[in-house]
Protein backbone atom coordinates (compact mmCIF):
# COMPACT_ATOMS: atom_id res chain seq x y z
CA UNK A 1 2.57 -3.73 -25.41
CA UNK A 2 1.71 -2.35 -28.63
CA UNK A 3 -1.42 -0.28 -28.82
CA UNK A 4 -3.21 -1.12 -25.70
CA UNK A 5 -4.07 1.15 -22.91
CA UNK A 6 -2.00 1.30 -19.79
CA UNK A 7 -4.09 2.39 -17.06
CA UNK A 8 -2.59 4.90 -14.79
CA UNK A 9 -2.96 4.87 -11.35
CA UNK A 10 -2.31 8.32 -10.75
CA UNK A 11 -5.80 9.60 -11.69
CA UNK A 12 -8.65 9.71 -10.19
CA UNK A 13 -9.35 6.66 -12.08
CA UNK A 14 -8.20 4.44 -13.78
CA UNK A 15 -9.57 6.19 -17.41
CA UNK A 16 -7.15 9.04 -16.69
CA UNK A 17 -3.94 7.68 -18.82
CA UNK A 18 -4.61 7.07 -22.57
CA UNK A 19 -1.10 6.90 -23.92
CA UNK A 20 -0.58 3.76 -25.98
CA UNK A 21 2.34 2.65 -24.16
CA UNK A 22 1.33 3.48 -20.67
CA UNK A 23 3.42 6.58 -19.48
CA UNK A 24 6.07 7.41 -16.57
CA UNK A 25 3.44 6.89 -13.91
CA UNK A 26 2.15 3.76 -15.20
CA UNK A 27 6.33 2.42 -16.10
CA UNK A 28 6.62 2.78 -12.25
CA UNK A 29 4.79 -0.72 -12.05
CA UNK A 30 7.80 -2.80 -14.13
CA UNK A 31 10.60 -3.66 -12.31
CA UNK A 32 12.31 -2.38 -8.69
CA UNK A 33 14.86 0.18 -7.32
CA UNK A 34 18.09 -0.32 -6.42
CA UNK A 35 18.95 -1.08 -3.06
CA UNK A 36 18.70 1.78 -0.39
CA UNK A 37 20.13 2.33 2.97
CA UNK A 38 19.34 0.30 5.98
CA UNK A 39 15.50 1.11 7.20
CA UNK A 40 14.87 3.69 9.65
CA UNK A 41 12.38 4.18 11.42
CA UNK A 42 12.71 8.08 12.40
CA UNK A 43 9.97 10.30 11.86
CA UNK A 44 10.08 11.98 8.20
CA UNK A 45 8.07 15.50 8.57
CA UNK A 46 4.82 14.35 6.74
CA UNK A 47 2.88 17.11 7.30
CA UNK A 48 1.76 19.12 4.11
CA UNK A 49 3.58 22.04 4.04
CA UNK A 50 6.44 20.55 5.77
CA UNK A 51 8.61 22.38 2.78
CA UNK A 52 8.84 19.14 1.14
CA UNK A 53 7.24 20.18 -2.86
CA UNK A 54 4.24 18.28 -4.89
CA UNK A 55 5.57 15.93 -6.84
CA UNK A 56 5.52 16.00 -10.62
CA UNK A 57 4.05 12.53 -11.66
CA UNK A 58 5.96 12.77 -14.62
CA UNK A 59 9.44 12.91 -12.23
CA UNK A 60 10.89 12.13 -9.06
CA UNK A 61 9.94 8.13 -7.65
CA UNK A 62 10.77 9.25 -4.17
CA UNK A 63 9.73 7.96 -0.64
CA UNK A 64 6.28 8.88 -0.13
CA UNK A 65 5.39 11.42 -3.06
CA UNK A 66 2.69 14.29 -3.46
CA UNK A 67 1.18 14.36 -6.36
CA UNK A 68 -1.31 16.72 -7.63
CA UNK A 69 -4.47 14.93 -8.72
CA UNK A 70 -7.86 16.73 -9.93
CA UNK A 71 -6.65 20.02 -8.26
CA UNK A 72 -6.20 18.22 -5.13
CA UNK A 73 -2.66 17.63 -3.05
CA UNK A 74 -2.43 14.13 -1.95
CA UNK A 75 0.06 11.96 -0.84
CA UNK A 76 0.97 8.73 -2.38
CA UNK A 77 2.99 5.92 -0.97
CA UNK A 78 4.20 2.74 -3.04
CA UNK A 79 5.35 -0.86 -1.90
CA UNK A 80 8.10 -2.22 -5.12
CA UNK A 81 7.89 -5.69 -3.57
CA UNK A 82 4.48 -6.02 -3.09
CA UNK A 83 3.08 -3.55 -6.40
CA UNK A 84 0.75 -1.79 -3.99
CA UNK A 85 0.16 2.22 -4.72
CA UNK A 86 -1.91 3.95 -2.34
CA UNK A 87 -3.28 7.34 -2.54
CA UNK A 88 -4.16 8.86 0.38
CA UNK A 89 -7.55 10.38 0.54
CA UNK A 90 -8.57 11.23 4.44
CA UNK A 91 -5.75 10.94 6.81
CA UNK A 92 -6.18 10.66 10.87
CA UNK A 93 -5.71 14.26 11.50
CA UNK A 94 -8.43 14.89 9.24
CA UNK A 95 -10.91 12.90 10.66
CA UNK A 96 -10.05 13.18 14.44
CA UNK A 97 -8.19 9.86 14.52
CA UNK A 98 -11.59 7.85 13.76
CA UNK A 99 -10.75 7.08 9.91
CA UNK A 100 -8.12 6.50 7.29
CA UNK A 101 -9.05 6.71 3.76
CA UNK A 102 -7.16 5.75 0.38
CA UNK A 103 -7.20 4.29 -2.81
CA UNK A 104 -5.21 0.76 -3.21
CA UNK A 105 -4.44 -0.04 -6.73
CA UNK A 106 -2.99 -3.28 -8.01
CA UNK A 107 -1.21 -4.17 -11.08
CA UNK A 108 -2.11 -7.66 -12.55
CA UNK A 109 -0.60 -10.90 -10.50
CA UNK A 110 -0.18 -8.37 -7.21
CA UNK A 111 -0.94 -8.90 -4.33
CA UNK A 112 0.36 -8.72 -0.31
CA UNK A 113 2.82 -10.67 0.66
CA UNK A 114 1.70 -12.69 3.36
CA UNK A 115 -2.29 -13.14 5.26
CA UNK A 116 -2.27 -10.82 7.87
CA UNK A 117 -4.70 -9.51 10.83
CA UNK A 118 -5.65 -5.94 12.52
CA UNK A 119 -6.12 -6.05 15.94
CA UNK A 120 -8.16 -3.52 16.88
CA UNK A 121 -9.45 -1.96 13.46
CA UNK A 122 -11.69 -2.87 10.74
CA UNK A 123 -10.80 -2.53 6.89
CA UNK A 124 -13.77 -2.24 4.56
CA UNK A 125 -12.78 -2.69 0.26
CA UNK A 126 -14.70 -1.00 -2.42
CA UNK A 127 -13.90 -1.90 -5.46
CA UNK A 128 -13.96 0.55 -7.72
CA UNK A 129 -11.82 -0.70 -10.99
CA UNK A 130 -11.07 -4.65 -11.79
CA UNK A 131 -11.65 -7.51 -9.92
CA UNK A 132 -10.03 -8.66 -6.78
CA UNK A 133 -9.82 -11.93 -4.42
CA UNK A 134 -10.13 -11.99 -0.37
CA UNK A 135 -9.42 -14.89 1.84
CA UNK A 136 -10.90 -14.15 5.00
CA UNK A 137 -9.86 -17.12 7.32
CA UNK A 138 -11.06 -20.01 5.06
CA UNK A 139 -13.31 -18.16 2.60
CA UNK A 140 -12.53 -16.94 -0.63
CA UNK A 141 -14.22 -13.94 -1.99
CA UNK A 142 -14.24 -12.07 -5.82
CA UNK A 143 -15.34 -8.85 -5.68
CA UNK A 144 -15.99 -6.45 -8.68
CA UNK A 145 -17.10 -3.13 -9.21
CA UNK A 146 -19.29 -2.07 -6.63
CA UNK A 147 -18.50 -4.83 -4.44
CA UNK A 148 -17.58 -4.45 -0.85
CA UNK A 149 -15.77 -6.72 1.35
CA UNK A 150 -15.73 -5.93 4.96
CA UNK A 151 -12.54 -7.14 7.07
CA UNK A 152 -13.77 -7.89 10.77
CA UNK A 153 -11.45 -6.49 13.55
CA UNK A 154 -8.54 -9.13 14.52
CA UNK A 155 -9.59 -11.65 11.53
CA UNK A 156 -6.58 -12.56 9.16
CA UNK A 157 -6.98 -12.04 5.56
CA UNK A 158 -5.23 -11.93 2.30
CA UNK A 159 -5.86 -10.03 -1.13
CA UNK A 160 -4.83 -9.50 -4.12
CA UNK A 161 -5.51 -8.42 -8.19
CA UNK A 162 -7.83 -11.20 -9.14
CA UNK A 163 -7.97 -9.70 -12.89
CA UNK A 164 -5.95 -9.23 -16.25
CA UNK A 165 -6.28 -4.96 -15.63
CA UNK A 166 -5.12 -2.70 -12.88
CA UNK A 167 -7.81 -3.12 -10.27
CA UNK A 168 -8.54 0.08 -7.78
CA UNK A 169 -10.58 -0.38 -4.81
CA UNK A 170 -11.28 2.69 -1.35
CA UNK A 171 -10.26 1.25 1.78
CA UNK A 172 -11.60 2.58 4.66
CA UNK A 173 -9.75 1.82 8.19
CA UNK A 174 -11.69 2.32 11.11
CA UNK A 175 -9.67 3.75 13.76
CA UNK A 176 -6.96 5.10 11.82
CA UNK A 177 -4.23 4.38 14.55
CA UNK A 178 -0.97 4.87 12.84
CA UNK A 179 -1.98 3.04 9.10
CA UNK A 180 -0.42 5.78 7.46
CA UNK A 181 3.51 5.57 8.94
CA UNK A 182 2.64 2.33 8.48
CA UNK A 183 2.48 2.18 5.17
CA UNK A 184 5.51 4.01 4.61
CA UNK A 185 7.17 2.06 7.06
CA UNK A 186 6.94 -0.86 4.74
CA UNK A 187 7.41 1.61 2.05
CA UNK A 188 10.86 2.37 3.36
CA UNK A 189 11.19 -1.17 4.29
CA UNK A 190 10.76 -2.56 0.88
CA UNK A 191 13.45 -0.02 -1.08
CA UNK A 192 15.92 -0.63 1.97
CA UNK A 193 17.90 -3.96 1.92
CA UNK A 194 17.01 -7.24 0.65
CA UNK A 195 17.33 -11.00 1.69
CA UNK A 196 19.82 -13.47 0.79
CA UNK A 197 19.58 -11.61 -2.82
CA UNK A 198 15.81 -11.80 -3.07
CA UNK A 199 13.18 -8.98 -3.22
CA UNK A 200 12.18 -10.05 0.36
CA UNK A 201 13.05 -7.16 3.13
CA UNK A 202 15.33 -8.57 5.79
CA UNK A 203 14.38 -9.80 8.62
CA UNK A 204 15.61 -7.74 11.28
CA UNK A 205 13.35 -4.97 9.21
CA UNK A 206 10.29 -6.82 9.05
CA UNK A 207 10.71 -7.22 12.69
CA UNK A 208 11.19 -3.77 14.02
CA UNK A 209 8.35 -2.85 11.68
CA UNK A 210 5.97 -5.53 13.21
CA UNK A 211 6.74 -4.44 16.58
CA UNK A 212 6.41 -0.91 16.00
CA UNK A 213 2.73 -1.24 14.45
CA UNK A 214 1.84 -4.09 16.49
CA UNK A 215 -1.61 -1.67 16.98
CA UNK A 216 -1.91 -1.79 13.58
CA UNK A 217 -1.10 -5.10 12.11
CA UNK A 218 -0.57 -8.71 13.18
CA UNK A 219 0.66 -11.91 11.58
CA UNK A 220 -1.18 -15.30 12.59
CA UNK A 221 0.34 -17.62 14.67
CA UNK A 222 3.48 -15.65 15.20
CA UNK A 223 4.02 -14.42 19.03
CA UNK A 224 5.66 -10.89 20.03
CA UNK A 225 8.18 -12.92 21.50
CA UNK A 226 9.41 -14.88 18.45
CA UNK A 227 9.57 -11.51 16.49
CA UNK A 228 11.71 -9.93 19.40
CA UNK A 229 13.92 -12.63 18.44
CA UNK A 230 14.94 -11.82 15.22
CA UNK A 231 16.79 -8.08 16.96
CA UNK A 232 18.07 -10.13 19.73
């Protein structure tokens, strides 16, 4: 990497890292874990204050971290197989269940892993670093930033880095429903077991996930019933 600028997506943004070879934050973006136990599903005390300490960004890589950013405690919650890291700004309890708030950064080439829908909630994209692409059904949208691209309730979509840089864009979720457990849902998900050998989750995960958050998340063309399959 030589002398160029890794930018780290613990900040505020993404000028906050300046170290020529990126730093432990930033060295969080090569590679994945090892293989964790099977994925459950059990509530995990997220609560601030739950006794559970602010993370040092320089340290631990464990589920669902706190880190400490511009005097600020906020939770942050990464996805190994998909290179998502979001940082959670406003969560439901904060804002009576009507919004969910967080940054979404994305190293180069990332992007999720398959188009998906939501239901009964809208998701509106900032973008506040980089460039990004959208498909919304057939359309195809770049965004920069300042841009905003605004995800219609129950319409499938796909996105990813469109750019050579880390790109950083504020979501806003409208209700928040259960987004964040969610998120670490698939969190826990993704460091649990994998496929046939591949960084895929299984199957039997992804479907006890799906059906858990079917509120919060849908795929296209795929019925309830076929998913129910898969823990038959």
């Amino acid at each position: 990497m030589g002398g160029r600028l890794v930018a780290c997506p613990w900040g505020d943004d993404l000028r906050d890292c300046r170290r020529p070879r990126g730093c432990q934050h930033c060295s969080l973006w090569r590679g994945f874990p090892p293989r964790r136990p099977r994925l459950s599903l059990q509530p995990s005390g997220r609560a601030p204050g739950d006794g559970r300490p602010a993370v040092d960004p320089g340290g631990a890589k464990s589920h669902s971290e706190l880190a400490v950013i511009a005097g600020h405690q906020r939770r942050v919650i990464e996805n190994p197989i998909s290179g998502e890291r979001i940082v959670v700004r406003q969560t439901a309890a904060e804002t009576g269940g009507q919004l969910f708030v967080f940054d979404l950064f994305l190293p180069p080439g990332a992007h999720v892993p398959a188009r998906h829908a939501h239901p009964i909630q809208e998701e509106q994209f900032t973008v506040l670093a980089g460039r990004m692409r959208f498909r919304l059904g057939r359309r195809i949208i770049e965004a920069g930033p300042g841009e905003t691209v605004v995800v219609p309730v129950g319409k499938a979509h796909w996105f990813g880095n469109a750019g050579v840089e880390v790109s950083q864009a504020r979501v806003e979720v409208r209700p928040a429903l259960r987004t964040e457990e969610f998120f670490e849902a698939n969190e826990t998900m993704a460091r649990a077991g994998h496929f046939l050998g591949t960084r895929l989750p299984r199957l039997s995960d992804l479907a006890r996930v799906l059906l858990e958050f079917e509120r919060e998340v849908s795929v296209p063309n795929v019925p309830p019933f076929l998913v129910r399959g898969f823990l038959a």
